[in-house]
N, C-alpha and C. Protein backbone atom coordinates (compact mmCIF):
# COMPACT_ATOMS: atom_id res chain seq x y z
N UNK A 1 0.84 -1.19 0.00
CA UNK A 1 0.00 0.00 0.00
C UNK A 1 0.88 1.24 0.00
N UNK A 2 0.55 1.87 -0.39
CA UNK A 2 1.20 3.60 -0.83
C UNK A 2 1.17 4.43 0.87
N UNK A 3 1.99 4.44 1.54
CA UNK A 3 1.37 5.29 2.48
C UNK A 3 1.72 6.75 2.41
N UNK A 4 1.99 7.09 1.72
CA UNK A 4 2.45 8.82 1.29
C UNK A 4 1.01 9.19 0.54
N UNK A 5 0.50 8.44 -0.39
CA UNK A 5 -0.57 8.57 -0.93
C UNK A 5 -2.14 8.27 0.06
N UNK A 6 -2.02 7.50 0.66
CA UNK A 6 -3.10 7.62 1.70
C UNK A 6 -2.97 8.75 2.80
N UNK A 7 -2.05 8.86 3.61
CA UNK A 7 -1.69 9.98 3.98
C UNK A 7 -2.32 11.83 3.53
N UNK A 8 -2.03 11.43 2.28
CA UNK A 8 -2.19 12.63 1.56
C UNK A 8 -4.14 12.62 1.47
N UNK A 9 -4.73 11.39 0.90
CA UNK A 9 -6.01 11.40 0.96
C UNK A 9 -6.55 11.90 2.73
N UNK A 10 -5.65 11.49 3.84
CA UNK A 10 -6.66 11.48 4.82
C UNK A 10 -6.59 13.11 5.26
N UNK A 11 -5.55 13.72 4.82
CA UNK A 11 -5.00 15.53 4.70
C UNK A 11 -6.07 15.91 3.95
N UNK A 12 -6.31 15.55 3.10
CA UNK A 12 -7.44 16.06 1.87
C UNK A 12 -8.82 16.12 3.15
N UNK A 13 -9.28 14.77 3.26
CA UNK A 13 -10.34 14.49 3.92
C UNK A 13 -10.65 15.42 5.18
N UNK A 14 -9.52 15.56 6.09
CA UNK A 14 -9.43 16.25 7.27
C UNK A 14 -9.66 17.76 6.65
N UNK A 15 -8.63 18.52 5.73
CA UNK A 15 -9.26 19.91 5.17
C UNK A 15 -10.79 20.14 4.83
N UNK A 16 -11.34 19.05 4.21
CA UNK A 16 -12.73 19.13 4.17
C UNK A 16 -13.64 19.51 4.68
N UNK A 17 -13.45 18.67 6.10
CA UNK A 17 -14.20 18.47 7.22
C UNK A 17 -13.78 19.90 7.96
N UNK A 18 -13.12 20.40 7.75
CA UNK A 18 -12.94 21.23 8.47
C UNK A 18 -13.33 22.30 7.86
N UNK A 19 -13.30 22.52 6.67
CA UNK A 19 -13.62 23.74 5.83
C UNK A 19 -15.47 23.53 6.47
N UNK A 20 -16.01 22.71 6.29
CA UNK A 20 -17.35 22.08 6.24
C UNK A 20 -17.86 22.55 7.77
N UNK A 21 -16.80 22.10 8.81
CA UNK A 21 -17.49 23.03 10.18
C UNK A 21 -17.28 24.08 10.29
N UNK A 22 -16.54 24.97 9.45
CA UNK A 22 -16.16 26.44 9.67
C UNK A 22 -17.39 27.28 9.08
N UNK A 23 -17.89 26.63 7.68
CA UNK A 23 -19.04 27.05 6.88
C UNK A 23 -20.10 28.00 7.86
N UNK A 24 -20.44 29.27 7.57
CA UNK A 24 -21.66 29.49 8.56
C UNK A 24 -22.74 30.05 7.04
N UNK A 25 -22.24 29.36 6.31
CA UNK A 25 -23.55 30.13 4.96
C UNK A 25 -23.59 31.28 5.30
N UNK A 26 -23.30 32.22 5.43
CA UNK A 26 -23.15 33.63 5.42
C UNK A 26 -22.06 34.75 5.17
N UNK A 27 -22.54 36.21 4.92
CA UNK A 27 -21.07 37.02 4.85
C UNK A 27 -20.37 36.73 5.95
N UNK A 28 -18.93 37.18 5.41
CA UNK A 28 -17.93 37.02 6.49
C UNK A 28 -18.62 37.95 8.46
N UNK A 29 -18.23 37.27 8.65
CA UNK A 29 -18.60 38.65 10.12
C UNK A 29 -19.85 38.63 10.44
N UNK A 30 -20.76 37.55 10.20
CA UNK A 30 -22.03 37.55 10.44
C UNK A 30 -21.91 36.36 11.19
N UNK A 31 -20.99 35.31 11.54
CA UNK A 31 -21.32 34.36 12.18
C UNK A 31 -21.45 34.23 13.83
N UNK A 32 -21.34 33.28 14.44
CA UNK A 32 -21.67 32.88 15.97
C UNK A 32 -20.71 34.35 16.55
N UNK A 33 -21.15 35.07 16.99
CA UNK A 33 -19.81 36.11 17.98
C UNK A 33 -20.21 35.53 19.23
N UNK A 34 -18.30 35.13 19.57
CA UNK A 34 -18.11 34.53 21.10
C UNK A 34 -17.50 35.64 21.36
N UNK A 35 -17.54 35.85 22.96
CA UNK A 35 -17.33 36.72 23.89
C UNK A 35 -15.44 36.06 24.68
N UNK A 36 -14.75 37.69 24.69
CA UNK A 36 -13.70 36.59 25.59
C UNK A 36 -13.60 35.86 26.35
N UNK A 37 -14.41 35.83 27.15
CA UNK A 37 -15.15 34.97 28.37
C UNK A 37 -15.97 33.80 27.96
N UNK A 38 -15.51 33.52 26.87
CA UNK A 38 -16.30 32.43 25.88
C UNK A 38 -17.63 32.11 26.26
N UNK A 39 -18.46 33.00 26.77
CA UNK A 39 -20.23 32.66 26.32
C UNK A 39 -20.24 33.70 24.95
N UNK A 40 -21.71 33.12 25.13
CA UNK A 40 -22.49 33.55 23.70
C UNK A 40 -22.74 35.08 24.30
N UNK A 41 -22.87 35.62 22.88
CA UNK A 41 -23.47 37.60 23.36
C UNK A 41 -24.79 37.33 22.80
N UNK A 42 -25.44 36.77 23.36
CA UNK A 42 -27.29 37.39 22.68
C UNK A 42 -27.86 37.78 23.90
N UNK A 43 -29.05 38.30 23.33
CA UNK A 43 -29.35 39.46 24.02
C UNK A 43 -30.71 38.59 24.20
N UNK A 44 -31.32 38.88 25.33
CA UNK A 44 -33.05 38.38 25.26
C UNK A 44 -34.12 39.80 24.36
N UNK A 45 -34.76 39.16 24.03
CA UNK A 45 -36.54 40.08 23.63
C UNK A 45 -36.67 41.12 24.46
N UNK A 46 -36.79 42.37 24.56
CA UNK A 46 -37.23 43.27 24.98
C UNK A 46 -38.82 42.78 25.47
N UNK A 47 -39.39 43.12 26.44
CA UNK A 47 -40.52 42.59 27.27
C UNK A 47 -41.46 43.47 26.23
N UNK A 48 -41.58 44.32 25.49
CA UNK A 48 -42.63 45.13 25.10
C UNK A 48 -41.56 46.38 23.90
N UNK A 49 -41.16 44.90 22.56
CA UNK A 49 -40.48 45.92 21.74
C UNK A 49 -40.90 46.52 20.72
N UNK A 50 -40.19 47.76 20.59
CA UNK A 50 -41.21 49.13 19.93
C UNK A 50 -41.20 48.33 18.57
N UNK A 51 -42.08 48.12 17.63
CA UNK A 51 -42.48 47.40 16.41
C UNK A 51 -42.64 48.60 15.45
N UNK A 52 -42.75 49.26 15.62
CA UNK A 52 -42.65 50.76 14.31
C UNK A 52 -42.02 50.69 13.47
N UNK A 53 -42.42 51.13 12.53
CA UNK A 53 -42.06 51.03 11.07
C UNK A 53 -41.31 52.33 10.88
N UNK A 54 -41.54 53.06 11.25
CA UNK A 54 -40.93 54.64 11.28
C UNK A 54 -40.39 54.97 12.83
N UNK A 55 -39.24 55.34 12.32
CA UNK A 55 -38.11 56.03 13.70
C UNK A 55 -37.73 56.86 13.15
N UNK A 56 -36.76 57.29 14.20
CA UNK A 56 -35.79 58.19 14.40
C UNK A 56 -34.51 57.64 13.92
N UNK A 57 -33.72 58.22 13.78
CA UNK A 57 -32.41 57.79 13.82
C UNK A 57 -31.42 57.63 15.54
N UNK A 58 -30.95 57.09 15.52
CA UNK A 58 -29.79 56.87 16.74
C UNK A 58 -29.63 58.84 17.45
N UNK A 59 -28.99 59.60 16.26
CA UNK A 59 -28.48 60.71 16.59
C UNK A 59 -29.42 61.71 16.28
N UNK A 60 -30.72 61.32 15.32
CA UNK A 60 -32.09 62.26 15.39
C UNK A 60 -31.68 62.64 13.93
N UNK A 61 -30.39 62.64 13.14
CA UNK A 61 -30.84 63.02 11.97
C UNK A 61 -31.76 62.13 10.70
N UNK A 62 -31.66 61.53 10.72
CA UNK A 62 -33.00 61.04 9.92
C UNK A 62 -34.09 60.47 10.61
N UNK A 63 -35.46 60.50 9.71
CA UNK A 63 -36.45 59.82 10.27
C UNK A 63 -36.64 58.80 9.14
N UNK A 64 -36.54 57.32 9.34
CA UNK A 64 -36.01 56.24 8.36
C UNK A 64 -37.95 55.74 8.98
N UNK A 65 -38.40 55.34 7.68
CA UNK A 65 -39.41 54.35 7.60
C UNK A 65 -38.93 53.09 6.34
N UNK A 66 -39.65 52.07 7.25
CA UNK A 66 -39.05 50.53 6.40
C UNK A 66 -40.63 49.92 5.88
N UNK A 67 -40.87 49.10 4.78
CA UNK A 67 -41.70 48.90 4.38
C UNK A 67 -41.74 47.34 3.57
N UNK A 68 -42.06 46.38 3.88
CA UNK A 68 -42.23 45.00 2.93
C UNK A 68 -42.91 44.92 1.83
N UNK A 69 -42.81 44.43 0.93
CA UNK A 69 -43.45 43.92 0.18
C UNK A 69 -44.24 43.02 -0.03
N UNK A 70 -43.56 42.09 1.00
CA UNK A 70 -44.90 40.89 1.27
C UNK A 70 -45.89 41.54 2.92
N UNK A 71 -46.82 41.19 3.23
CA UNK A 71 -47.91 41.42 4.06
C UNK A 71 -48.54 40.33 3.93
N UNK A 72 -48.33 39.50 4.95
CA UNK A 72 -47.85 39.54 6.07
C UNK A 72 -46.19 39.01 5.63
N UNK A 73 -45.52 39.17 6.78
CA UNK A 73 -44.02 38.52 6.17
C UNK A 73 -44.35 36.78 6.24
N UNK A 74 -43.00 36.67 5.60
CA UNK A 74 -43.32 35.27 5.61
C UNK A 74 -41.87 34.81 5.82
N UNK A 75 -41.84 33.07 6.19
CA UNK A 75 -40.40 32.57 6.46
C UNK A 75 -39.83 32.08 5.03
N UNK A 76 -38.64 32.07 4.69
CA UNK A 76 -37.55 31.28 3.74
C UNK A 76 -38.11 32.03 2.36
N UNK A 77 -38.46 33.10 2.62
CA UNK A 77 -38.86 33.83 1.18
C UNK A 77 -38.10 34.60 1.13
N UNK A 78 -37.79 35.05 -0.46
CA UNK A 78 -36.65 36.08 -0.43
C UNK A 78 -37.61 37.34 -0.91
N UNK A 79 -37.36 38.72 -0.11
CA UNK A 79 -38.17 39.68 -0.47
C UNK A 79 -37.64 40.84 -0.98
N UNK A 80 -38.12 42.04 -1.29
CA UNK A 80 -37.80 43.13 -1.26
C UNK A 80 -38.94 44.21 -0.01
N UNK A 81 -37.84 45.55 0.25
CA UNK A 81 -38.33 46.52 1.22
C UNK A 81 -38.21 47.74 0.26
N UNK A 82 -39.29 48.55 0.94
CA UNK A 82 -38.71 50.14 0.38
C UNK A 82 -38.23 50.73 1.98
N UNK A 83 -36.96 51.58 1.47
CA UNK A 83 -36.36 52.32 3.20
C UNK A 83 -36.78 53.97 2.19
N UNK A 84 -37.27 54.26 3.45
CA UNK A 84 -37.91 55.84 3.04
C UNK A 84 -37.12 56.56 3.96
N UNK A 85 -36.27 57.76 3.82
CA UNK A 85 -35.52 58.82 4.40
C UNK A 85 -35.55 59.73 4.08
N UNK A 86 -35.53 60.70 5.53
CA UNK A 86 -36.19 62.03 5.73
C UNK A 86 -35.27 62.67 6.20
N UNK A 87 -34.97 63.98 6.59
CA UNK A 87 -34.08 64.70 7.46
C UNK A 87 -34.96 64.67 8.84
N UNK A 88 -34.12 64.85 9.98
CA UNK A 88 -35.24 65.38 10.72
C UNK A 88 -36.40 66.34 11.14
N UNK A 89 -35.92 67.13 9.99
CA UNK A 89 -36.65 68.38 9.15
C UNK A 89 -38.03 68.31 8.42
N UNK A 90 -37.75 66.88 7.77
CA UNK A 90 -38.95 66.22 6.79
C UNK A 90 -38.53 66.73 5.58
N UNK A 91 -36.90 67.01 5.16
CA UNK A 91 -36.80 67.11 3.89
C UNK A 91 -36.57 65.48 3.48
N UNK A 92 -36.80 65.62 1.82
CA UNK A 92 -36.55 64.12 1.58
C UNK A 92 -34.65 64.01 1.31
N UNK A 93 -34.21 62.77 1.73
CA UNK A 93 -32.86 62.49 1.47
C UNK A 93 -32.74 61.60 0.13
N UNK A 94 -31.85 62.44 -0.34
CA UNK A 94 -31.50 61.56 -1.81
C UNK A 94 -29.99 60.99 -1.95
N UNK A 95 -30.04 60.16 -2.66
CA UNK A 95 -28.78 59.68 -3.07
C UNK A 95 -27.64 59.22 -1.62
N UNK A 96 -27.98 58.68 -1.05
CA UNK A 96 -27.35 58.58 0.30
C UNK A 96 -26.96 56.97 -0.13
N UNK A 97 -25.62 56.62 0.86
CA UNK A 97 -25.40 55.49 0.73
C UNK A 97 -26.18 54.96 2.21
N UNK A 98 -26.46 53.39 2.19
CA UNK A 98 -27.43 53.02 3.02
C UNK A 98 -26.71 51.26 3.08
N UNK A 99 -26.21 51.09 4.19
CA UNK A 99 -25.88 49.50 4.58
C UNK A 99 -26.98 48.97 5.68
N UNK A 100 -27.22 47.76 5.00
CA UNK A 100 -28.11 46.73 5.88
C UNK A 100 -27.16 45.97 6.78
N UNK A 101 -27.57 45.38 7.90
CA UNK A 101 -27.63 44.78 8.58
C UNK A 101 -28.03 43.83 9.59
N UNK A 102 -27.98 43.43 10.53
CA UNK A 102 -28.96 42.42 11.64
C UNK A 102 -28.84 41.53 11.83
N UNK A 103 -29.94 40.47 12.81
CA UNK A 103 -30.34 39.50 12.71
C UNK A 103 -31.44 39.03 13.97
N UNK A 104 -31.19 38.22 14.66
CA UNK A 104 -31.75 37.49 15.97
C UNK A 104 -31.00 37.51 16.50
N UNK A 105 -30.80 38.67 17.60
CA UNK A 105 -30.08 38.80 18.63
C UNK A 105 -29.83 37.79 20.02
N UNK A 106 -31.40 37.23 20.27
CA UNK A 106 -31.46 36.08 20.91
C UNK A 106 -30.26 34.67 20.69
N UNK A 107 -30.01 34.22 19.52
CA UNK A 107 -29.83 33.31 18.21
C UNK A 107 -28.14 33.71 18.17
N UNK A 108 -27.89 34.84 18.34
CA UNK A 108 -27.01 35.32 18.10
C UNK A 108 -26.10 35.01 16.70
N UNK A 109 -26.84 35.34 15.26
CA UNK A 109 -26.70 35.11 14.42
C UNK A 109 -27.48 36.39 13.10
N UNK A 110 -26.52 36.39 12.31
CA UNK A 110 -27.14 37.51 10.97
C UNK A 110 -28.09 37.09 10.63
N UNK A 111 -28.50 37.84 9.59
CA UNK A 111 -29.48 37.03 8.06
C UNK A 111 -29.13 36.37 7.57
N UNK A 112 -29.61 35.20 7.18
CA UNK A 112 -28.97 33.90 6.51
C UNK A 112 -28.57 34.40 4.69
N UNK A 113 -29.08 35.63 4.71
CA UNK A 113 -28.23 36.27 3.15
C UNK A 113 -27.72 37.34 3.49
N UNK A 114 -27.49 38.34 2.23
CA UNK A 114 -26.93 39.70 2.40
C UNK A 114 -27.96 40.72 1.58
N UNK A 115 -28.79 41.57 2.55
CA UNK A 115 -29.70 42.49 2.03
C UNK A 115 -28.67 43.28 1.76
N UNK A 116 -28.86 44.16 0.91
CA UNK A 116 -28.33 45.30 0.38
C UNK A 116 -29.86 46.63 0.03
N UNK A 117 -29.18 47.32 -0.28
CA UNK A 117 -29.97 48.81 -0.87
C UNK A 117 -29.40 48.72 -2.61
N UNK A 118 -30.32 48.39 -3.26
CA UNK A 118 -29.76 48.14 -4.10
C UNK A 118 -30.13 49.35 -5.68
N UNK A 119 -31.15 50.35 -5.00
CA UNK A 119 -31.42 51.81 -5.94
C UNK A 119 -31.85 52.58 -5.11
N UNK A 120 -31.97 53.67 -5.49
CA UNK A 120 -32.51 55.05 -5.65
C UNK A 120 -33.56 55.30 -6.09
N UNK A 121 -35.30 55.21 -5.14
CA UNK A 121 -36.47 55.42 -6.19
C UNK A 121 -36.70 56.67 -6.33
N UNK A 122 -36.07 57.88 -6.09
CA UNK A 122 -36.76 58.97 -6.17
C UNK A 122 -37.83 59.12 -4.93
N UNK A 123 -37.62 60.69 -4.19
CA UNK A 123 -38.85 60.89 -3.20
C UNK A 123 -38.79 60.56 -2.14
N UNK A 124 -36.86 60.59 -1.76
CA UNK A 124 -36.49 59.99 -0.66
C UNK A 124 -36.18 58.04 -0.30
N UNK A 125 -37.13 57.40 -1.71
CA UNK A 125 -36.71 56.33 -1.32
C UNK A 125 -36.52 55.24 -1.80
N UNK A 126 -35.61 54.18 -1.51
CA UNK A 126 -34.76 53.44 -1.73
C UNK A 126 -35.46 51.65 -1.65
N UNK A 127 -34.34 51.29 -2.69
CA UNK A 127 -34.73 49.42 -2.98
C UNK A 127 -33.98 48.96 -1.81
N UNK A 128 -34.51 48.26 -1.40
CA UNK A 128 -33.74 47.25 -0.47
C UNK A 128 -33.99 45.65 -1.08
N UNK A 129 -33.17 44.83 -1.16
CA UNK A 129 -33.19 43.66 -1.94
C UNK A 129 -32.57 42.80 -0.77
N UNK A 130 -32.99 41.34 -1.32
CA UNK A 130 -32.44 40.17 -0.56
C UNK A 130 -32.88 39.83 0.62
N UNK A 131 -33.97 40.26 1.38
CA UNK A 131 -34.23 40.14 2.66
C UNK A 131 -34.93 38.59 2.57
N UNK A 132 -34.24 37.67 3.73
CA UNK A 132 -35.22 36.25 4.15
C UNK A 132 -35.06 36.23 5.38
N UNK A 133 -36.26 36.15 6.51
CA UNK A 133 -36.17 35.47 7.38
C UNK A 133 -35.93 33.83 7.51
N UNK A 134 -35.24 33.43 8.15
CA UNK A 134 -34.86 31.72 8.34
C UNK A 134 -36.24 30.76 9.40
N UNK A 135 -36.33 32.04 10.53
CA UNK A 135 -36.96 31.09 11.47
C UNK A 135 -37.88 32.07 12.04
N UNK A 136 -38.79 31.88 12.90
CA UNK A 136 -39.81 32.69 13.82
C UNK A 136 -39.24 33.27 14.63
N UNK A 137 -39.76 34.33 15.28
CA UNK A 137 -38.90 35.03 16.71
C UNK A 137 -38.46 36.17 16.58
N UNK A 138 -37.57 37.10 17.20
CA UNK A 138 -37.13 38.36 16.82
C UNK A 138 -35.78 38.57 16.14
N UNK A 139 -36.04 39.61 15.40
CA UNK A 139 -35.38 39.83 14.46
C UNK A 139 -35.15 41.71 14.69
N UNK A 140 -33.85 42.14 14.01
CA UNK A 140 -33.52 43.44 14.06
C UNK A 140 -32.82 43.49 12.79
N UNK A 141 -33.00 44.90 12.74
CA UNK A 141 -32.72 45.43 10.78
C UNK A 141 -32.12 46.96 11.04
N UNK A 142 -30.79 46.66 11.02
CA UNK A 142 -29.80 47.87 11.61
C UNK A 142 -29.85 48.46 9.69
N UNK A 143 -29.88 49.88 9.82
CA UNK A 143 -29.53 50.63 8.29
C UNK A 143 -28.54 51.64 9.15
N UNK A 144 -27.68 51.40 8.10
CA UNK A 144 -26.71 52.53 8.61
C UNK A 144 -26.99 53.59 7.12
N UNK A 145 -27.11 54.90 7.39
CA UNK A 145 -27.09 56.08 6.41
C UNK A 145 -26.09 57.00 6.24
N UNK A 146 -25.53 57.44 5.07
CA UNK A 146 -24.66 57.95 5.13
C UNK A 146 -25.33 59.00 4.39
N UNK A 147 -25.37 60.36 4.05
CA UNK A 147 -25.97 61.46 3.20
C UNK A 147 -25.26 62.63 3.39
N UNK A 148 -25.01 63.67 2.61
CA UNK A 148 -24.42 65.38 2.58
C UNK A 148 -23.00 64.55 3.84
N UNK A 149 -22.16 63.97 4.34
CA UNK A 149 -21.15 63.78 4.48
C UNK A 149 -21.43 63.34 6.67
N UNK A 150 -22.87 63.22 6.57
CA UNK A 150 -23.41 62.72 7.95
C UNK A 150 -23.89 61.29 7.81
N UNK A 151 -23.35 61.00 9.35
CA UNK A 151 -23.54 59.62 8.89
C UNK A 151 -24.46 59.09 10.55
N UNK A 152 -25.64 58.33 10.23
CA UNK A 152 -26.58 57.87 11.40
C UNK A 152 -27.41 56.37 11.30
N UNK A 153 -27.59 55.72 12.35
CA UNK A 153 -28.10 54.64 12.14
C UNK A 153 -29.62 54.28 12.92
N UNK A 154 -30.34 53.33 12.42
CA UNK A 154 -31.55 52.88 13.10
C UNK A 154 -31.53 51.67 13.27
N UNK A 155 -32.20 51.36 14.20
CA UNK A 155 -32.47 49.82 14.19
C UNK A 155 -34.27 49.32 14.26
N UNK A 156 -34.44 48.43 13.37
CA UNK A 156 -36.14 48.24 13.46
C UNK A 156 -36.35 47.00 14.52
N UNK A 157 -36.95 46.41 14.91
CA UNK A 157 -37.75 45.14 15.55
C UNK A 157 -38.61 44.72 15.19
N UNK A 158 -38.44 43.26 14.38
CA UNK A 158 -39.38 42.44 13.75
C UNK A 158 -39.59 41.30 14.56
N UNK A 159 -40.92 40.90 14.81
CA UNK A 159 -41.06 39.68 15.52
C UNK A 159 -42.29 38.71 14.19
N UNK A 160 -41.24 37.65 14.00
CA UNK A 160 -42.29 36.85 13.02
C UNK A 160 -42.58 35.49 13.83
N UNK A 161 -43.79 35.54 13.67
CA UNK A 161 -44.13 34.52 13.93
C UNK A 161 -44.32 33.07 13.71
């Protein structure tokens, strides 16, 4: 028997397996975050969380409303959103760059894809593409905004059932 050549197969096999538990199906930086203290960081459900579709921003400059396309949401579907942005003024914001984010904070895990903002509709507001929920439970949808050289974020609270 070859043992340089089996050897080499069980190196192969072992990279595999290992590539295979590292896998989290997702963007980089979205997977399990361990704590130095090696527990998990999730967070429990807020006892009574604000469900609004329209906020504020973190720092008050925009007032960001989020919107589905499907009604009611649904699980393992891939959707689109419109994100509507305002100044805190109620002028409309145009042309702003806009990053998605989130997930189940509980779960301590992203979106099982990568939403993006993917146009510019005119009238303040914007495509959002790629959104799937995986499972029931709560969910958060961080937009970070960038516009005129200010930059602010929101976070929504989705609970699907």
């Amino acid at each position: 028997m070859n043992y340089k050549k089996l050897l080499i197969q069980h190196i192969f096999v072992f990279f595999i397996m290992l590539l295979a538990a590292c896998d989290n199906n997702g963007p980089p930086g979205e997977g399990m975050q361990v704590s130095e203290t090696g527990s998990n960081d999730t967070q429990q459900q807020p006892v009574d969380p604000d469900l609004s579709t329209t906020r504020m921003s973190a720092g008050e400059l925009y007032r960001v409303s989020i919107s589905s396309e499907l009604e009611p949401l649904e699980l393992n579907r891939l959707h689109g959103w419109t994100v509507h942005v305002e100044t805190a003024h109620g002028n409309l914001v145009e042309d702003a760059e806009i990053s998605v984010s989130g997930g189940m904070p509980e779960h301590n895990h992203g979106f099982p894809t990568a939403p993006r903002v993917t146009e510019y509709l005119g009238n303040g507001d914007y495509s959002m593409q790629g959104v799937r929920f995986s499972m029931p439970g709560w969910w958060e949808m961080h937009l970070k905004i960038m516009a005129d050289g200010q930059s602010d974020e929101v976070v929504f609270n989705l609970i699907l059932p």
